[in-house]
PDB file of N, CA and C in Angstrom:
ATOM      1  N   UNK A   1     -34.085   8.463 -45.482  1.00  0.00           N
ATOM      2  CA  UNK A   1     -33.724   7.113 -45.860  1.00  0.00           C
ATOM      3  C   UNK A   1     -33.946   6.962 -47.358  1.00  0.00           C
ATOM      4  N   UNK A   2     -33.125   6.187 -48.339  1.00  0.00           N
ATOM      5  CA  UNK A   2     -33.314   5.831 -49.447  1.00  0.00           C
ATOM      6  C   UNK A   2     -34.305   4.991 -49.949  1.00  0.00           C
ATOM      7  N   UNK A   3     -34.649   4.612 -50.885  1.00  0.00           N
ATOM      8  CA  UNK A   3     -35.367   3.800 -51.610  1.00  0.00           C
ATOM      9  C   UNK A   3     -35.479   1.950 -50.758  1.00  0.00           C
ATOM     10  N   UNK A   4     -36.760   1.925 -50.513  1.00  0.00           N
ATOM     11  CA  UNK A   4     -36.757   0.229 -49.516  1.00  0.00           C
ATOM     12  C   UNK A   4     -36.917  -0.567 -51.011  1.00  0.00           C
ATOM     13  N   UNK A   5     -36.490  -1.638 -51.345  1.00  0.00           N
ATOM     14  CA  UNK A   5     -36.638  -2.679 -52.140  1.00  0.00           C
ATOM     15  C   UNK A   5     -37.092  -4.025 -51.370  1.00  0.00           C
ATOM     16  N   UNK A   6     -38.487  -4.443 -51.708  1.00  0.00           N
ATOM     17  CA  UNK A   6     -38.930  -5.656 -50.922  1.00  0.00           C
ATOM     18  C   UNK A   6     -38.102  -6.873 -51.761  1.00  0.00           C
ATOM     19  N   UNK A   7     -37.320  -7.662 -51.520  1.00  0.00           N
ATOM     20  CA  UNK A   7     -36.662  -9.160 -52.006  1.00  0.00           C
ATOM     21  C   UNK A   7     -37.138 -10.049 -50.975  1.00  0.00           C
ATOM     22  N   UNK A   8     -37.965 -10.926 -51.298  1.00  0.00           N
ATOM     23  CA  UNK A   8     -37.781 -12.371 -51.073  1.00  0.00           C
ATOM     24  C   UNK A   8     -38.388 -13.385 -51.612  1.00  0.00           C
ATOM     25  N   UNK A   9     -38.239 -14.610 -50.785  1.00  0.00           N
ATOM     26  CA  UNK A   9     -38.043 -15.696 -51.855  1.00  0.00           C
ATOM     27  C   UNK A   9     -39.543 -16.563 -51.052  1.00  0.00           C
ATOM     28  N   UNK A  10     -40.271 -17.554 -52.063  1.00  0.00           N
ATOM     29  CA  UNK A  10     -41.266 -18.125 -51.691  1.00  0.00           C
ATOM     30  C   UNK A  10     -40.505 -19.862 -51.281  1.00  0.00           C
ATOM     31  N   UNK A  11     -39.536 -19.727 -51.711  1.00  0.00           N
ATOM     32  CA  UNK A  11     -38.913 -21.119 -51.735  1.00  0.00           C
ATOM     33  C   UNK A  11     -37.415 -21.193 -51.833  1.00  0.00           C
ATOM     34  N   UNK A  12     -36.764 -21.846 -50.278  1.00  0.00           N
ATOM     35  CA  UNK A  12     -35.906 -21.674 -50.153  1.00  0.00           C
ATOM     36  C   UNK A  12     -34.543 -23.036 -49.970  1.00  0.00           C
ATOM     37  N   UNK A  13     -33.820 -23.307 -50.937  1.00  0.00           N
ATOM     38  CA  UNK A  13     -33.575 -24.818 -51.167  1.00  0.00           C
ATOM     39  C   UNK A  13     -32.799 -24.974 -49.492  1.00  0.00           C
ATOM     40  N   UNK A  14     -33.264 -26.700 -49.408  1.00  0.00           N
ATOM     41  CA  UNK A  14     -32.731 -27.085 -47.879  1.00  0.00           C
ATOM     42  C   UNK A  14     -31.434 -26.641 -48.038  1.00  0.00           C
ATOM     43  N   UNK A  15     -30.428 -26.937 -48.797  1.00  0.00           N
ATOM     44  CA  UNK A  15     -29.098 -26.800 -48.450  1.00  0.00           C
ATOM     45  C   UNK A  15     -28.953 -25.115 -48.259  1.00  0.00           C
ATOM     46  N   UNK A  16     -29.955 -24.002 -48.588  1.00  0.00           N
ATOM     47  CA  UNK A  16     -29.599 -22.681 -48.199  1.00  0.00           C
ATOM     48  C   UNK A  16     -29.866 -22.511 -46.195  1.00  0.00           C
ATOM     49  N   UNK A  17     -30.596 -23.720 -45.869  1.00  0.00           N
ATOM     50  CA  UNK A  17     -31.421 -23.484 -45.081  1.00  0.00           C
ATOM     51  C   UNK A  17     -30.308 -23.821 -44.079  1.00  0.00           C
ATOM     52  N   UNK A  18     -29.994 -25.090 -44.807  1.00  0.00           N
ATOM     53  CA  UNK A  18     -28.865 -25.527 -43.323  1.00  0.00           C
ATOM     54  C   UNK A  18     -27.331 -24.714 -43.287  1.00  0.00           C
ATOM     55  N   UNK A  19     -27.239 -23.923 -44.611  1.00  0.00           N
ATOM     56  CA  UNK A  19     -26.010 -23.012 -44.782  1.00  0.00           C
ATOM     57  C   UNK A  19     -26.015 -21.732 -43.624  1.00  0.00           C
ATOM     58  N   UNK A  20     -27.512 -21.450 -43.456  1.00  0.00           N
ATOM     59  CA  UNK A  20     -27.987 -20.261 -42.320  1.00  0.00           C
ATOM     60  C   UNK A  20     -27.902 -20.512 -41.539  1.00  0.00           C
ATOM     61  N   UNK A  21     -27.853 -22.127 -41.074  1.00  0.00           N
ATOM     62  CA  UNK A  21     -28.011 -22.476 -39.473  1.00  0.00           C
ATOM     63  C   UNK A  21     -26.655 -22.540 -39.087  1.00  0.00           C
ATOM     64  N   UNK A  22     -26.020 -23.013 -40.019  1.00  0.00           N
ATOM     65  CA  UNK A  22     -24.627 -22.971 -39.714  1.00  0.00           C
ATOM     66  C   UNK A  22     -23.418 -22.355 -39.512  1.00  0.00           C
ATOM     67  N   UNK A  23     -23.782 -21.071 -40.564  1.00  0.00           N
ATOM     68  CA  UNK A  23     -23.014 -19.879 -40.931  1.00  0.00           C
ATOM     69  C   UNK A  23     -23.461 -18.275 -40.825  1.00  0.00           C
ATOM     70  N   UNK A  24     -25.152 -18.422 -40.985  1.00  0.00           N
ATOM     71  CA  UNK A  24     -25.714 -17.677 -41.280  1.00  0.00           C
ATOM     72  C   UNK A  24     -24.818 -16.230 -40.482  1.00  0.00           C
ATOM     73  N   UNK A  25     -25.296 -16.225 -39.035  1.00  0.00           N
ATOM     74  CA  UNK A  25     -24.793 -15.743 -38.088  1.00  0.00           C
ATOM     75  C   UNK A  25     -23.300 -14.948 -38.317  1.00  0.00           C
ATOM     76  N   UNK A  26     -22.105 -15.189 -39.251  1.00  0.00           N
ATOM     77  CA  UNK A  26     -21.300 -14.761 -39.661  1.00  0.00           C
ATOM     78  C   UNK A  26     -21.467 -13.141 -41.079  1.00  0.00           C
ATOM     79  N   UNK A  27     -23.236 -13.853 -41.688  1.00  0.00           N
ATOM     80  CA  UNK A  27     -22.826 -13.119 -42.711  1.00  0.00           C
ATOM     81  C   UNK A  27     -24.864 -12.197 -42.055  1.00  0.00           C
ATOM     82  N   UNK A  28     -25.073 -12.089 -41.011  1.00  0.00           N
ATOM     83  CA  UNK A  28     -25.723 -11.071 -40.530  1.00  0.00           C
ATOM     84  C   UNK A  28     -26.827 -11.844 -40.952  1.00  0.00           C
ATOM     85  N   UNK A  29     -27.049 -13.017 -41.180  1.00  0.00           N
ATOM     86  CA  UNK A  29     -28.811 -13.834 -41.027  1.00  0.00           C
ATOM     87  C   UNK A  29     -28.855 -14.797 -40.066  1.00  0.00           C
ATOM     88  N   UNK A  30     -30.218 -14.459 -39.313  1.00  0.00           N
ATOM     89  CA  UNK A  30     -30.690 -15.466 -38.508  1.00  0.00           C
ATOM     90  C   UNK A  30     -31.659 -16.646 -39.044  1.00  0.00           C
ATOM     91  N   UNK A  31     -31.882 -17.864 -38.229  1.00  0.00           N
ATOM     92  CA  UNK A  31     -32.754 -18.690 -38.835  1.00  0.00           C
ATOM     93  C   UNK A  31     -33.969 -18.470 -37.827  1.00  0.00           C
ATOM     94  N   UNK A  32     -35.133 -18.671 -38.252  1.00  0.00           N
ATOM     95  CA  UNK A  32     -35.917 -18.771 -37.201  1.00  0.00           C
ATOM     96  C   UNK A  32     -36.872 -20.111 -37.289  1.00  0.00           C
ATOM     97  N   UNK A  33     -36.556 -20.995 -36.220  1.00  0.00           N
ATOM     98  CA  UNK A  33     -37.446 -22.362 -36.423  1.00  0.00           C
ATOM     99  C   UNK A  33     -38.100 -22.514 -36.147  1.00  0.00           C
ATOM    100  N   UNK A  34     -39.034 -21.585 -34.838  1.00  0.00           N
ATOM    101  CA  UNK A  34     -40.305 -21.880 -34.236  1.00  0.00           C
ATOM    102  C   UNK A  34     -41.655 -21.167 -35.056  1.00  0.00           C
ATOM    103  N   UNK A  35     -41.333 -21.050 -36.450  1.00  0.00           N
ATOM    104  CA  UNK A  35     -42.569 -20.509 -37.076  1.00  0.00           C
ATOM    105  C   UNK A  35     -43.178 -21.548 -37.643  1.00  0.00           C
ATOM    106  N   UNK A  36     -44.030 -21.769 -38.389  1.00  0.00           N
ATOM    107  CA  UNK A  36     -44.379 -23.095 -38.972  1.00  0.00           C
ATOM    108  C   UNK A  36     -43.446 -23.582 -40.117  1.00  0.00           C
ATOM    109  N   UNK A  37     -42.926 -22.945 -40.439  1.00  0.00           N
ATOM    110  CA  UNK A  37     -41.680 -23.051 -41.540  1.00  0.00           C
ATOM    111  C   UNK A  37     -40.432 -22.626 -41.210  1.00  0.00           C
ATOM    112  N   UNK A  38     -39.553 -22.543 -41.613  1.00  0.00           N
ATOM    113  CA  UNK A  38     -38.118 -21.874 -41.519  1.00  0.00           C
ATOM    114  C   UNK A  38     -38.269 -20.588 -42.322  1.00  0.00           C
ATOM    115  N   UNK A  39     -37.781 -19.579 -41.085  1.00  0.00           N
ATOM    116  CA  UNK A  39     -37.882 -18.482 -41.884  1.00  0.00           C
ATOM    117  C   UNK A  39     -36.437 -17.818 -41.387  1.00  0.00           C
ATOM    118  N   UNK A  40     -36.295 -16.633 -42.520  1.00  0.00           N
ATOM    119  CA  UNK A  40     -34.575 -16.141 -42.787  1.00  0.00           C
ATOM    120  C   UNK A  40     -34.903 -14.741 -42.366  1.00  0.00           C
ATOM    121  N   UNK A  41     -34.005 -13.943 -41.364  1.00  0.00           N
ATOM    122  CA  UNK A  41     -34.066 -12.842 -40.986  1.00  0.00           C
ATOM    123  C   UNK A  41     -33.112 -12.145 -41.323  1.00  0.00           C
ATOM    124  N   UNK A  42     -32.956 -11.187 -41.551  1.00  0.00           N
ATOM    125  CA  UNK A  42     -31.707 -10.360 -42.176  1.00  0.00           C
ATOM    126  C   UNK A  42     -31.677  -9.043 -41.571  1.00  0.00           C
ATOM    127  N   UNK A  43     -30.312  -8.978 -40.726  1.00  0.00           N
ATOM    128  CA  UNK A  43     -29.634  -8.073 -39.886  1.00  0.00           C
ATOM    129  C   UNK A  43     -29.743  -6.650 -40.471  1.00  0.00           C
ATOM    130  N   UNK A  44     -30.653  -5.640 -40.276  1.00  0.00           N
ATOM    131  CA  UNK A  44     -31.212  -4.197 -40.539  1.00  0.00           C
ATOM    132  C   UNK A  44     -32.456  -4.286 -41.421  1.00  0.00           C
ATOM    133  N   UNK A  45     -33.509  -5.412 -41.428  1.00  0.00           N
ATOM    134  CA  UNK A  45     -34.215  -5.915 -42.264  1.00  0.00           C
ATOM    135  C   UNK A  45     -35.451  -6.314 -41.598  1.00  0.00           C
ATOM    136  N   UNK A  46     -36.327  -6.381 -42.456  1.00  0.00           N
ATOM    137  CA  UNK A  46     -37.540  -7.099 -41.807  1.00  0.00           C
ATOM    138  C   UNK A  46     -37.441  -8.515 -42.230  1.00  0.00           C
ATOM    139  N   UNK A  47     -38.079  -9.338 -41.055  1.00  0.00           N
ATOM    140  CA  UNK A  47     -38.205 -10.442 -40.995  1.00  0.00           C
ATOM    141  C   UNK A  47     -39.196 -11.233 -42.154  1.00  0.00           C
ATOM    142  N   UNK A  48     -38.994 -12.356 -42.758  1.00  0.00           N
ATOM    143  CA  UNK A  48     -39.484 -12.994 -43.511  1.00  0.00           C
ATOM    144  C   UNK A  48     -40.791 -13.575 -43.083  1.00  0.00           C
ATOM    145  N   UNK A  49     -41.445 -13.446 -41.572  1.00  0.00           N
ATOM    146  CA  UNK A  49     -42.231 -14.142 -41.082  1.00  0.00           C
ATOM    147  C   UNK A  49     -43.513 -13.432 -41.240  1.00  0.00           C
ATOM    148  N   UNK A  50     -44.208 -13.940 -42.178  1.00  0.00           N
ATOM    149  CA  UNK A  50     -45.507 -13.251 -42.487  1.00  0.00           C
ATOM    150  C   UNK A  50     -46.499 -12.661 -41.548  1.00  0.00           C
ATOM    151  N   UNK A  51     -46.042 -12.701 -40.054  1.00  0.00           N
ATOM    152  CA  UNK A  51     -47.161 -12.185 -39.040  1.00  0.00           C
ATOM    153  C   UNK A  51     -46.888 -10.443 -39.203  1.00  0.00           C
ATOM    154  N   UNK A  52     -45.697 -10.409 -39.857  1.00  0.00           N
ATOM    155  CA  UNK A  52     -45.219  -8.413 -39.794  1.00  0.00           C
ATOM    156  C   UNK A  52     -46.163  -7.971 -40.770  1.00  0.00           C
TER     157      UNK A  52
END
């Protein structure tokens, strides 16, 4: 496997948030709402949810 690059974001504007709920699913991100926050998952990726 190539080189992993960690990207993400500490703060994520509402309108990205409701763009994921809406679309996300088209462009390979999930939303996840039952964490204490909204968190963004990305299709061959690790999850944004700090319990990993």
């Amino acid at each position: 496997m190539g080189t992993v690059i960690d990207i993400h974001a500490h703060y994520v504007p509402a309108e990205l948030i409701s763009l994921a709920r809406s679309t996300g699913a088209q462009l390979g991100i999930r939303l996840i709402e039952d964490a204490a926050t909204p968190a963004l998952h990305f299709d061959g990726g690790i999850s944004s949810i700090s319990e990993l």
